[in-house]
C-alpha atoms as a PDB file:
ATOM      1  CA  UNK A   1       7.958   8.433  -5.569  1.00  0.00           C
ATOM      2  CA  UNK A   2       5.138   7.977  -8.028  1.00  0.00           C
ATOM      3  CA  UNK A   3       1.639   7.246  -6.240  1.00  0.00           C
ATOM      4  CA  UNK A   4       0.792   4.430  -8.547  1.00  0.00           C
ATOM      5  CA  UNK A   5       4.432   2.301  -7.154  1.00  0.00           C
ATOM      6  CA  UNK A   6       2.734   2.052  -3.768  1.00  0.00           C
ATOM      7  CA  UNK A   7       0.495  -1.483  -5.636  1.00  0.00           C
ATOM      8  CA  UNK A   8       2.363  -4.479  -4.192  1.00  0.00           C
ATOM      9  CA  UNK A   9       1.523  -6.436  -7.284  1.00  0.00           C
ATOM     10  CA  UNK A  10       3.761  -4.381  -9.077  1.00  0.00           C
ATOM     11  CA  UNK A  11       6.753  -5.143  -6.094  1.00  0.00           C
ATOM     12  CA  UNK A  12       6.156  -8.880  -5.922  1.00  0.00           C
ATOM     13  CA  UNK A  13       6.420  -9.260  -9.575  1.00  0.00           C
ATOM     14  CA  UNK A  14       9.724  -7.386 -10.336  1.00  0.00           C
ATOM     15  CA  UNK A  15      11.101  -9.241  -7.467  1.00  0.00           C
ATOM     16  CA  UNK A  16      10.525 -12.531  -9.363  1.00  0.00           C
ATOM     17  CA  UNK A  17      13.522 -11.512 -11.102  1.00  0.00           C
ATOM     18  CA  UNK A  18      15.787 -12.604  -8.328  1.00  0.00           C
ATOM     19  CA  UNK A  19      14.775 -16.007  -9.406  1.00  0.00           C
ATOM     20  CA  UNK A  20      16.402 -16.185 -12.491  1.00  0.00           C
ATOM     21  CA  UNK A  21      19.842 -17.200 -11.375  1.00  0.00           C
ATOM     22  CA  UNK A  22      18.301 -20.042  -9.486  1.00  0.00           C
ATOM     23  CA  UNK A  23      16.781 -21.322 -12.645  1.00  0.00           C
ATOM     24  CA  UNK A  24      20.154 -20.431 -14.465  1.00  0.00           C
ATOM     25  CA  UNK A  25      21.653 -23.086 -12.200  1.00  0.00           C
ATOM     26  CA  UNK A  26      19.455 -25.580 -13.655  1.00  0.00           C
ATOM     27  CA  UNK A  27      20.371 -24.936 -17.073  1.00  0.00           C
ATOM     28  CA  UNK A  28      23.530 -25.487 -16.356  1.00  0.00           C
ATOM     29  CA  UNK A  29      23.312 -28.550 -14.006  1.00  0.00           C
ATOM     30  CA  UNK A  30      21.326 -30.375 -16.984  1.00  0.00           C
ATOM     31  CA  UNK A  31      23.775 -29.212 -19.554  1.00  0.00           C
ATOM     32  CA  UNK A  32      26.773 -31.350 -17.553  1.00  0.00           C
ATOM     33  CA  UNK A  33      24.507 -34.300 -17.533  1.00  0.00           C
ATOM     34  CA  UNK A  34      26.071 -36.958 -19.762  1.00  0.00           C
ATOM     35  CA  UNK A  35      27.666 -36.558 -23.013  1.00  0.00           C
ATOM     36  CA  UNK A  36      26.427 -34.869 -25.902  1.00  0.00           C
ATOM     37  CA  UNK A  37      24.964 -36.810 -28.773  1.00  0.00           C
ATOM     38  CA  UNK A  38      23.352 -34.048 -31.028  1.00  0.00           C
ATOM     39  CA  UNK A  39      25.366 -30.682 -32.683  1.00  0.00           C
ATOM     40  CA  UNK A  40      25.687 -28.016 -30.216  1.00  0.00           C
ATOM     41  CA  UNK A  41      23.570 -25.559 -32.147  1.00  0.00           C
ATOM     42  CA  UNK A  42      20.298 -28.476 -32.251  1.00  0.00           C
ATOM     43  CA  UNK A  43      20.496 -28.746 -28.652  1.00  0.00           C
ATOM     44  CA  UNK A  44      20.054 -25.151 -28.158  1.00  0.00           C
ATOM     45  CA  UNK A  45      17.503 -24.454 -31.011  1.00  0.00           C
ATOM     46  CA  UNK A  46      15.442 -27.249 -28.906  1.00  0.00           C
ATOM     47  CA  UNK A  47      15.968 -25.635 -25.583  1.00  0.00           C
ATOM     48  CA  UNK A  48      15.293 -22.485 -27.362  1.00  0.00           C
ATOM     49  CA  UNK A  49      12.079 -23.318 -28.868  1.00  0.00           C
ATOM     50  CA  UNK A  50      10.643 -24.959 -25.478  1.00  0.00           C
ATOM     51  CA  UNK A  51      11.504 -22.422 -23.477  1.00  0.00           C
ATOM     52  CA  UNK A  52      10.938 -19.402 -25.232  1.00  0.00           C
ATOM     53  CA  UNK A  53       8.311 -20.010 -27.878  1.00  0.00           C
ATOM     54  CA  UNK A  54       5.177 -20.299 -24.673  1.00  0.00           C
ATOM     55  CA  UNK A  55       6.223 -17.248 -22.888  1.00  0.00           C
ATOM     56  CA  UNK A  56       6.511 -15.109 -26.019  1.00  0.00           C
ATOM     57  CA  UNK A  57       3.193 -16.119 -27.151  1.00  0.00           C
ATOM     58  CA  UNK A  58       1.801 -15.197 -24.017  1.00  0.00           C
ATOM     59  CA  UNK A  59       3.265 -12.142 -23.303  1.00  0.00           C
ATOM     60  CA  UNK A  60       2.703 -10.968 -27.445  1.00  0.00           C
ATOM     61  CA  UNK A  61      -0.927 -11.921 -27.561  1.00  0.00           C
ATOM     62  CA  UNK A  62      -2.096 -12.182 -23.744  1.00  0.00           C
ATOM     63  CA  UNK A  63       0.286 -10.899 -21.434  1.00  0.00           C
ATOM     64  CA  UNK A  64       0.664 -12.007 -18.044  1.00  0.00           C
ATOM     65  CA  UNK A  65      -1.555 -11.064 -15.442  1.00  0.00           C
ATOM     66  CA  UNK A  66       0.188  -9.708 -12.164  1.00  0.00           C
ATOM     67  CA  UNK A  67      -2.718  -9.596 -10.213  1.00  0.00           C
ATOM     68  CA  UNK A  68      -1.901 -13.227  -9.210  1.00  0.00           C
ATOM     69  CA  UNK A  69       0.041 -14.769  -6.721  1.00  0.00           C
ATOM     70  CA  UNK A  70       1.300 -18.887  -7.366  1.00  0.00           C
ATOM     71  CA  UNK A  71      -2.246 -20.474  -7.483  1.00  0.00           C
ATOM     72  CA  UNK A  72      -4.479 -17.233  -6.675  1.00  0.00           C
ATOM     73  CA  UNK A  73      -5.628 -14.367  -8.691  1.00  0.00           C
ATOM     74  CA  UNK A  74      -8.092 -11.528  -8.133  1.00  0.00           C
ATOM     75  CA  UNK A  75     -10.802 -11.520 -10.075  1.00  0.00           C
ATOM     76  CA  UNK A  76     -11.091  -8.873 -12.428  1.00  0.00           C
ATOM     77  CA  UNK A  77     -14.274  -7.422 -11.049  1.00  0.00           C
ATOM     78  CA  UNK A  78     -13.038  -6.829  -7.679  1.00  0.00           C
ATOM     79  CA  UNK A  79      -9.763  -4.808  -9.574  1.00  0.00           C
ATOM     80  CA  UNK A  80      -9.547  -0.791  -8.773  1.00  0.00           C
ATOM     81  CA  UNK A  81      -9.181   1.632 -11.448  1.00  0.00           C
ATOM     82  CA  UNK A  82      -5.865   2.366 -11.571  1.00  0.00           C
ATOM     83  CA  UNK A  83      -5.215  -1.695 -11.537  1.00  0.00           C
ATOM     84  CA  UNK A  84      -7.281  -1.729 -15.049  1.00  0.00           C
ATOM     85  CA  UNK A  85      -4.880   1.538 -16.104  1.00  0.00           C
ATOM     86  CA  UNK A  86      -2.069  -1.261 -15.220  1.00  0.00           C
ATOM     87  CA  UNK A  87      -3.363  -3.654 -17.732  1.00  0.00           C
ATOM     88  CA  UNK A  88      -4.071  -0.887 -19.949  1.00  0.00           C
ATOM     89  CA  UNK A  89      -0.192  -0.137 -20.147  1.00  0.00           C
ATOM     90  CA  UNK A  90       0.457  -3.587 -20.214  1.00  0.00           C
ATOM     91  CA  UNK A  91      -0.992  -3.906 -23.616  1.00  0.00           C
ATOM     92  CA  UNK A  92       1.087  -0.907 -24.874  1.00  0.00           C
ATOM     93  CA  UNK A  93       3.367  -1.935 -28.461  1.00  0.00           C
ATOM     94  CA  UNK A  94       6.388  -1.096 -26.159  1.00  0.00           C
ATOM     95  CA  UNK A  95       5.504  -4.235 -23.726  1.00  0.00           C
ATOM     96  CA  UNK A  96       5.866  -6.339 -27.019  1.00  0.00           C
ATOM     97  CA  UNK A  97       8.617  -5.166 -28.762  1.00  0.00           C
ATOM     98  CA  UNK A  98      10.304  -5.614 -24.939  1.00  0.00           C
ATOM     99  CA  UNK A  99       8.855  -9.266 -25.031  1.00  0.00           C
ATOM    100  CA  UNK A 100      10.690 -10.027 -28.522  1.00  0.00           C
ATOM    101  CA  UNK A 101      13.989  -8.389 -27.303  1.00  0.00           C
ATOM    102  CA  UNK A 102      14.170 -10.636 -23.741  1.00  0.00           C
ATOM    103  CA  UNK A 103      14.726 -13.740 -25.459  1.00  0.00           C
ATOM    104  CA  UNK A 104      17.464 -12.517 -27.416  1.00  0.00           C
ATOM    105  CA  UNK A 105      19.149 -11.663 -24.774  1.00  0.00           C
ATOM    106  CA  UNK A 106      18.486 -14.824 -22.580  1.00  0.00           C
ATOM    107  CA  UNK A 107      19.741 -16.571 -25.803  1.00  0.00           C
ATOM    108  CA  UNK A 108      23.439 -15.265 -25.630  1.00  0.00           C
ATOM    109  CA  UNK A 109      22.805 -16.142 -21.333  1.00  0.00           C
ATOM    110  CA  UNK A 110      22.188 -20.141 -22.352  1.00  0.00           C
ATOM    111  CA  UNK A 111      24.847 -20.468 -25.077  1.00  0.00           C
ATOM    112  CA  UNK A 112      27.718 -19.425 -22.332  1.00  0.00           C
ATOM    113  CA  UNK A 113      25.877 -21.728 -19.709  1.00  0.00           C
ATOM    114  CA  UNK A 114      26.456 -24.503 -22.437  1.00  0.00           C
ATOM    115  CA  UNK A 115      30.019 -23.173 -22.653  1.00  0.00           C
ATOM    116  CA  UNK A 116      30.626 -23.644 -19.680  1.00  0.00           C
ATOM    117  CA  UNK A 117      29.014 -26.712 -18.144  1.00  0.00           C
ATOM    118  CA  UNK A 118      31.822 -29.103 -18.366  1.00  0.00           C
ATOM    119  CA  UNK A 119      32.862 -27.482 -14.871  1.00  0.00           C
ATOM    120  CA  UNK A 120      29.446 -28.526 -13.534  1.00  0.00           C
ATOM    121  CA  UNK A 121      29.970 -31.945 -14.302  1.00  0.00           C
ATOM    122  CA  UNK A 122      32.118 -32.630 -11.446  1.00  0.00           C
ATOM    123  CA  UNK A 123      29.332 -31.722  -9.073  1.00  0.00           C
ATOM    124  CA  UNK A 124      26.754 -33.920 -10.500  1.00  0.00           C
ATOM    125  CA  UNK A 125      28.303 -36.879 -10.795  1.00  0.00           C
ATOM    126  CA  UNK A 126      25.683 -38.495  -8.416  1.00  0.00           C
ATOM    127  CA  UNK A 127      22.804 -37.892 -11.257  1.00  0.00           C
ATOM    128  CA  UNK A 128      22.073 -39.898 -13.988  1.00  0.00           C
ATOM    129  CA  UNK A 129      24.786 -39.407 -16.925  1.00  0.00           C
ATOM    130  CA  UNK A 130      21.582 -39.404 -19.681  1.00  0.00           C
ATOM    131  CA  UNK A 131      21.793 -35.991 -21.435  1.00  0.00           C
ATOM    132  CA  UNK A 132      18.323 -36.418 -22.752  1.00  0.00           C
ATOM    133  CA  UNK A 133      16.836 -36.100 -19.177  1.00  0.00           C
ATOM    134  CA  UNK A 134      19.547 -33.038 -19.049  1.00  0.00           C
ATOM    135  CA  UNK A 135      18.340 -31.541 -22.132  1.00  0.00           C
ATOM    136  CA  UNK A 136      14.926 -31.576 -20.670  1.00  0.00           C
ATOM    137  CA  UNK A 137      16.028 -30.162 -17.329  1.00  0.00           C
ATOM    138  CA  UNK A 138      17.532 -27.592 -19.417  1.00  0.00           C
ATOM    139  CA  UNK A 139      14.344 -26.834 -21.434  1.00  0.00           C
ATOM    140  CA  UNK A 140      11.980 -26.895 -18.141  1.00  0.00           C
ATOM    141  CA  UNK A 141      14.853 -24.819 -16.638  1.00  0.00           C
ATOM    142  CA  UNK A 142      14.994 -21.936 -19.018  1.00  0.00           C
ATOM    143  CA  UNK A 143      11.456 -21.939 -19.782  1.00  0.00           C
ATOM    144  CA  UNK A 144      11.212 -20.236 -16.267  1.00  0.00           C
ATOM    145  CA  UNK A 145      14.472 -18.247 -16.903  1.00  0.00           C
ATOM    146  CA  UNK A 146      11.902 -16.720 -19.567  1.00  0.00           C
ATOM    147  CA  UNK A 147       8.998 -16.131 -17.051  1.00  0.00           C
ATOM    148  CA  UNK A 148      10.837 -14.758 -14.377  1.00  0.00           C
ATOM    149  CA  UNK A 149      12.532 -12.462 -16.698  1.00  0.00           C
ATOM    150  CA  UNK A 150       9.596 -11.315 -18.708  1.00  0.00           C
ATOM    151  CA  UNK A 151       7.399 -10.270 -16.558  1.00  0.00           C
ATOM    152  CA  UNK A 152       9.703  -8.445 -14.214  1.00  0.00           C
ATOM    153  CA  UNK A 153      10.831  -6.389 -17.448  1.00  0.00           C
ATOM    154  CA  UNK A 154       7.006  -5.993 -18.257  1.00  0.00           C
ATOM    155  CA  UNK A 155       6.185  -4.461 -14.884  1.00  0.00           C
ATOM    156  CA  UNK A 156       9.495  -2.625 -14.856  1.00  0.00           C
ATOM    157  CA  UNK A 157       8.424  -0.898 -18.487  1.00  0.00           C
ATOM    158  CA  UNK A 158       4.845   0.045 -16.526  1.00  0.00           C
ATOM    159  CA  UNK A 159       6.810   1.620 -13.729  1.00  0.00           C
ATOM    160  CA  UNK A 160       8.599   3.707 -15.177  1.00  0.00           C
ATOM    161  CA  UNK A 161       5.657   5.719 -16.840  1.00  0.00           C
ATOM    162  CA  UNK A 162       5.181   9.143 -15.424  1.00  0.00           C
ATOM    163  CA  UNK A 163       2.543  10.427 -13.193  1.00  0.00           C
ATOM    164  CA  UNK A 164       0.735  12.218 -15.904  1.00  0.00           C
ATOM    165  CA  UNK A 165       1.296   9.375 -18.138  1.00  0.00           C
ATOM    166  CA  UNK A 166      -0.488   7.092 -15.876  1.00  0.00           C
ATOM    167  CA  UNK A 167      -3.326   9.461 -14.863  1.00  0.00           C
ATOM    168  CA  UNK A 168      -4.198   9.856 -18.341  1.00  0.00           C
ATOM    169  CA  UNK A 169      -4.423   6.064 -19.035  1.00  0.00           C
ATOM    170  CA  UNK A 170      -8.019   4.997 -19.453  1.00  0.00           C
ATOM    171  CA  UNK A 171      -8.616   2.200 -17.443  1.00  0.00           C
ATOM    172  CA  UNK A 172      -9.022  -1.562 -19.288  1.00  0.00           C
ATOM    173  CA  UNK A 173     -12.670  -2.449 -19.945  1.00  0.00           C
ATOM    174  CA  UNK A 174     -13.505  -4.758 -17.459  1.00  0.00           C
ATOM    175  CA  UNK A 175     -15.571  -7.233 -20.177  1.00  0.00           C
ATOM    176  CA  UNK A 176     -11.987  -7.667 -21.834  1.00  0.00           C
ATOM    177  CA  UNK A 177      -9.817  -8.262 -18.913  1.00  0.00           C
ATOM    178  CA  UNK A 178     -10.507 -12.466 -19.197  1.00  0.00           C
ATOM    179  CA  UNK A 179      -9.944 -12.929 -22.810  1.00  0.00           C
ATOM    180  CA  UNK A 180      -6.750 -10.496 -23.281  1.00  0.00           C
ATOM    181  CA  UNK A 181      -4.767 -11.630 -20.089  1.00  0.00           C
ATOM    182  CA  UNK A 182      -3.434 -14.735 -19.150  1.00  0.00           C
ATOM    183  CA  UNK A 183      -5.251 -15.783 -15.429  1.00  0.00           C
ATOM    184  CA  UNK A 184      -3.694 -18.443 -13.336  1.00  0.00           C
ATOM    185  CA  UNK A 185      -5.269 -19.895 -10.477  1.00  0.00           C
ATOM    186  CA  UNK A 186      -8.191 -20.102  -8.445  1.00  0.00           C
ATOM    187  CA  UNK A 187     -10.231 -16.287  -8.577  1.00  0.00           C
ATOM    188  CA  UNK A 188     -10.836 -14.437  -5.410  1.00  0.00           C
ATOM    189  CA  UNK A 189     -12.145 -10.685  -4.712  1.00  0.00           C
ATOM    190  CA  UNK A 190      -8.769 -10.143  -2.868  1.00  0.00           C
ATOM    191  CA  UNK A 191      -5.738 -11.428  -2.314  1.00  0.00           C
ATOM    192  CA  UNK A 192      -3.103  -8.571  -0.414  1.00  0.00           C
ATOM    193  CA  UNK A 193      -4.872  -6.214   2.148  1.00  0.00           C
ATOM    194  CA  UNK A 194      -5.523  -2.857  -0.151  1.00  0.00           C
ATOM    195  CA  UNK A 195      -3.486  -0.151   0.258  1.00  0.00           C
ATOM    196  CA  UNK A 196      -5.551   3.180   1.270  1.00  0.00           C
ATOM    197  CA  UNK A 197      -4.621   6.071  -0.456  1.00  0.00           C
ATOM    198  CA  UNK A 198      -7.410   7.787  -0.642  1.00  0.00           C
ATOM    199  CA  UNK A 199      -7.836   7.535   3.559  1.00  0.00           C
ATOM    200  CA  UNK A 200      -4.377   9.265   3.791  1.00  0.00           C
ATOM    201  CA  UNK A 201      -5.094  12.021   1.002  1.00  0.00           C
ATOM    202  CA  UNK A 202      -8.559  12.788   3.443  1.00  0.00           C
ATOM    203  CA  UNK A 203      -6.421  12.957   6.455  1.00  0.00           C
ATOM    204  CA  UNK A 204      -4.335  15.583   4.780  1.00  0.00           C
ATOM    205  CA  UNK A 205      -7.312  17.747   4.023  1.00  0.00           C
ATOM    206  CA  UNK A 206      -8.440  18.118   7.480  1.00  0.00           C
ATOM    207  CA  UNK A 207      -8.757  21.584   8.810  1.00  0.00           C
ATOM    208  CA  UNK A 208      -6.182  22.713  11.032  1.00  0.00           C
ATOM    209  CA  UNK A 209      -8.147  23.421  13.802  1.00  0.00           C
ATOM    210  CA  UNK A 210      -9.668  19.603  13.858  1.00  0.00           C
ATOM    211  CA  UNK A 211      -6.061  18.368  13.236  1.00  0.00           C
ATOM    212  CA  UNK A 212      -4.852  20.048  16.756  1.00  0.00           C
ATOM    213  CA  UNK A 213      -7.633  18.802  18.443  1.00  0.00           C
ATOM    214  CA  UNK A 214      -7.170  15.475  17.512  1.00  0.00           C
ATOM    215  CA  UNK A 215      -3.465  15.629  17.978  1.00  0.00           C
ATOM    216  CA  UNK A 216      -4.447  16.630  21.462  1.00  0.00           C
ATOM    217  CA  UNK A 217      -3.326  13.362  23.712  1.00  0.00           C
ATOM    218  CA  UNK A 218      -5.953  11.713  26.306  1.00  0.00           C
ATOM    219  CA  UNK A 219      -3.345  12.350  29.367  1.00  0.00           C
ATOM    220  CA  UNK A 220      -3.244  16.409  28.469  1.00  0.00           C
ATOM    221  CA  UNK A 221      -6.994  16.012  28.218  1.00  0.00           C
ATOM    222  CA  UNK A 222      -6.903  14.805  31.577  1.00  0.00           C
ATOM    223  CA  UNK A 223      -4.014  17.168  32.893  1.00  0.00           C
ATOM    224  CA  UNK A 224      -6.295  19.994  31.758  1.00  0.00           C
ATOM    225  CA  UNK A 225      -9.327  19.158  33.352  1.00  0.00           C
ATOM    226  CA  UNK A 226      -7.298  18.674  36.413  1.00  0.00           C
ATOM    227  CA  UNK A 227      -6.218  22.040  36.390  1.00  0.00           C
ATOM    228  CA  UNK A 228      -9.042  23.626  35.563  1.00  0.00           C
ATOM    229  CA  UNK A 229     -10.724  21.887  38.759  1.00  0.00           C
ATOM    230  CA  UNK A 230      -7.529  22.673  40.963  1.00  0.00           C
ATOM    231  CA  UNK A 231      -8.273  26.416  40.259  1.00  0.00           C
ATOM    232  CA  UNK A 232     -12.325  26.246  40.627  1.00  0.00           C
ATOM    233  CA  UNK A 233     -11.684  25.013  44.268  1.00  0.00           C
ATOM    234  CA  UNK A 234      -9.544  27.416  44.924  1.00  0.00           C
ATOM    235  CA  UNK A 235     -12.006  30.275  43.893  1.00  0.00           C
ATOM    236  CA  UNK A 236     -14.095  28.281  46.660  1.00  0.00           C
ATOM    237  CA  UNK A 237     -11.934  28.756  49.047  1.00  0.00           C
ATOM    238  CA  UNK A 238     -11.458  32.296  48.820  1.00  0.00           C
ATOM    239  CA  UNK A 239     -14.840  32.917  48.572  1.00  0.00           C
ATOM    240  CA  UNK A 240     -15.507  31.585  51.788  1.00  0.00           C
ATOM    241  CA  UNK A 241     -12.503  33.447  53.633  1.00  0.00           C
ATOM    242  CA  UNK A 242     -13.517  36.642  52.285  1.00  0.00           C
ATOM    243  CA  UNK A 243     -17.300  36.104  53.139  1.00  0.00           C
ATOM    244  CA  UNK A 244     -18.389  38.998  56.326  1.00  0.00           C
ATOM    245  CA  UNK A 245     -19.494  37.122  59.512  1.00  0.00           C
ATOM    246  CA  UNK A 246     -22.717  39.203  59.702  1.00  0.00           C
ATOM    247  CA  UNK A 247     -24.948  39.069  56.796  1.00  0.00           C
ATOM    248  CA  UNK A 248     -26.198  42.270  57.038  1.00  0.00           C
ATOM    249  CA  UNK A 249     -22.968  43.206  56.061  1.00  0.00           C
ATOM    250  CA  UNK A 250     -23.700  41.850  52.261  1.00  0.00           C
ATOM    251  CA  UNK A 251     -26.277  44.875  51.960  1.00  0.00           C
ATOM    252  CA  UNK A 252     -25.392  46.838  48.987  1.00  0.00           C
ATOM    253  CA  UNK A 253     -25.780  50.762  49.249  1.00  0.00           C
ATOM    254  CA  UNK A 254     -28.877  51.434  48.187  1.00  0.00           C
ATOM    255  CA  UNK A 255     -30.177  48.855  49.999  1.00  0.00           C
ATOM    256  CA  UNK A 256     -29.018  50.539  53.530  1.00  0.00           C
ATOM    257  CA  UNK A 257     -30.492  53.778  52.215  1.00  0.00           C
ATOM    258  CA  UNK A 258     -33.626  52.564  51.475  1.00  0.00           C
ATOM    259  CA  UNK A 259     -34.012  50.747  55.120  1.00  0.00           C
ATOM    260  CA  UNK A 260     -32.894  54.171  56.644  1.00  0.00           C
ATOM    261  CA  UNK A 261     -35.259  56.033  54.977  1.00  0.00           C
ATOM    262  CA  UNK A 262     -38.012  53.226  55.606  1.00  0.00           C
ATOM    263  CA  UNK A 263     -37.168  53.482  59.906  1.00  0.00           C
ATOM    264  CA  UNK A 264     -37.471  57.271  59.599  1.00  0.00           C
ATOM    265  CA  UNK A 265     -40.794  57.485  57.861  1.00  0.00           C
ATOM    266  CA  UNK A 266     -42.377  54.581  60.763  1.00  0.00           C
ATOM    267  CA  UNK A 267     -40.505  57.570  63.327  1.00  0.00           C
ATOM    268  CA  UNK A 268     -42.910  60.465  62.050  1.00  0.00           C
ATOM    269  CA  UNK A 269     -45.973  58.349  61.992  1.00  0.00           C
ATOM    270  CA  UNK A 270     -45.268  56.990  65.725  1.00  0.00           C
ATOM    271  CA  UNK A 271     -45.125  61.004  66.547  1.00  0.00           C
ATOM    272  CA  UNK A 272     -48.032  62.597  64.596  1.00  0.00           C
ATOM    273  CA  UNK A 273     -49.841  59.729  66.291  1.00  0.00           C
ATOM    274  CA  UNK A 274     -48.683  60.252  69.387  1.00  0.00           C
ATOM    275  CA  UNK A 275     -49.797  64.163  69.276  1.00  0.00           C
ATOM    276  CA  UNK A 276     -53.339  63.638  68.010  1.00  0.00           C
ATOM    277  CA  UNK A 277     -53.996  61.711  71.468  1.00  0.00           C
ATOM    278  CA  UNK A 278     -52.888  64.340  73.824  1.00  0.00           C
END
């Protein structure tokens, strides 16, 4: 897995795409509301201008920024490096040609939703039958179909950049960041707990020696120690069995030839003293 995937932005963004068939649904719930009173192709060139024409704009000239969540954004000071090589890619030509392409596509999704609203209209009989409060349903409706389409694509395109690719990014001058992106929300200096990398690369370049010791558990510290003690006493214990009962007995050698020697020398001076009297 690429490094750079492991920035939950990037995950809570592409997941935004699940709410496109919700919004769908709405599309097609205003769509059954009352009976048409305008050509089929007005009422989508209306929905179609409302709800594509703001998000295409945005995402062509300032493109969404994902460091947001709802009402909450990071400020742009308190962004990492490879966040600002995110917005870097962001800005890429491919991101726009992708942004021109989505609508298109979400087009051909609304024209069958038309098609096939009169199946809907069953199930809403309890709203209003006004299809100019539907056709603004509609518009709201696929105005967020757009949203939640574009900027999962957006962050999809980023994703799928290599490793080298994304290394090699320069990272977004942080003076630019307010003017060229699209900010939502009240500005904090964070948002999601950071994720850290660079704690689990250090980890990995711990000598082996300090790695054993530290993977060294407290209770075979403790077992150890134990041990060791257990076999200290014991060396106790046999000293004291194996100690002589008379001390004298702990005389080394040379120390019993020297008191020999010492006794026989006081012997010879007792005698020579002995015969000078007589």
């Amino acid at each position: 897995m690429r490094s750079f995937w492991s920035d939950p932005y990037l995950w809570i963004h592409l997941a935004g795409l699940s709410a496109f068939p919700l919004f769908l649904e709405g599309c097609l719930i205003g769509f059954a509301m009352g009976e048409p009173f305008l050509p089929v192709w007005l009422e989508l060139l209306l929905v179609a201008i409302v709800g594509i024409t703001p998000i295409l704009w945005m995402q062509w000239q300032r493109p969404f920024y994902i460091f947001s969540i709802v009402a909450v954004s990071v400020k742009p000071e308190a962004l990492t490096e490879d966040q600002r090589r995110f917005l870097t890619l962001f800005k890429l030509p491919r991101n726009r040609v992708l942004a021109a392409l989505v609508p298109v596509a979400l087009v051909v999704v609304l024209r069958k939703a038309y098609e096939i609203a009169p199946i809907a209209s069953a199930s809403v009989s309890f709203l209003p039958a006004w299809h100019g409060l539907g056709l603004l349903l509609v518009a709201i409706a696929f105005l967020a179909c757009n949203l939640f389409v574009q900027v999962p694509v957006s962050v999809a395109s980023v994703m799928l950049s290599s490793e080298s690719a994304f290394t090699a990014t320069r990272p977004y001058p942080l003076e630019q960041v307010r003017r060229s992106f699209t900010i939502f929300g009240l500005q904090l200096k964070q948002i999601l707990p950071p994720v850290l990398l660079e704690t689990q690369t250090a980890l990995a370049t711990v000598p082996q020696s300090t790695a054993a010791e530290a993977a060294i558990q407290p209770s075979q510290k403790t077992d150890s120690a134990t041990v060791d003690g257990a076999n200290s006493f014991d060396d106790d214990v046999w000293a004291e069995r194996t100690a002589p009962a008379d001390p004298s007995a702990l005389n080394t050698p040379a120390e019993t030839d020297a008191t020999g020697e010492a006794e026989a020398h006081r012997t010879e001076s007792e005698a020579s003293n002995e015969a000078d009297l007589t």
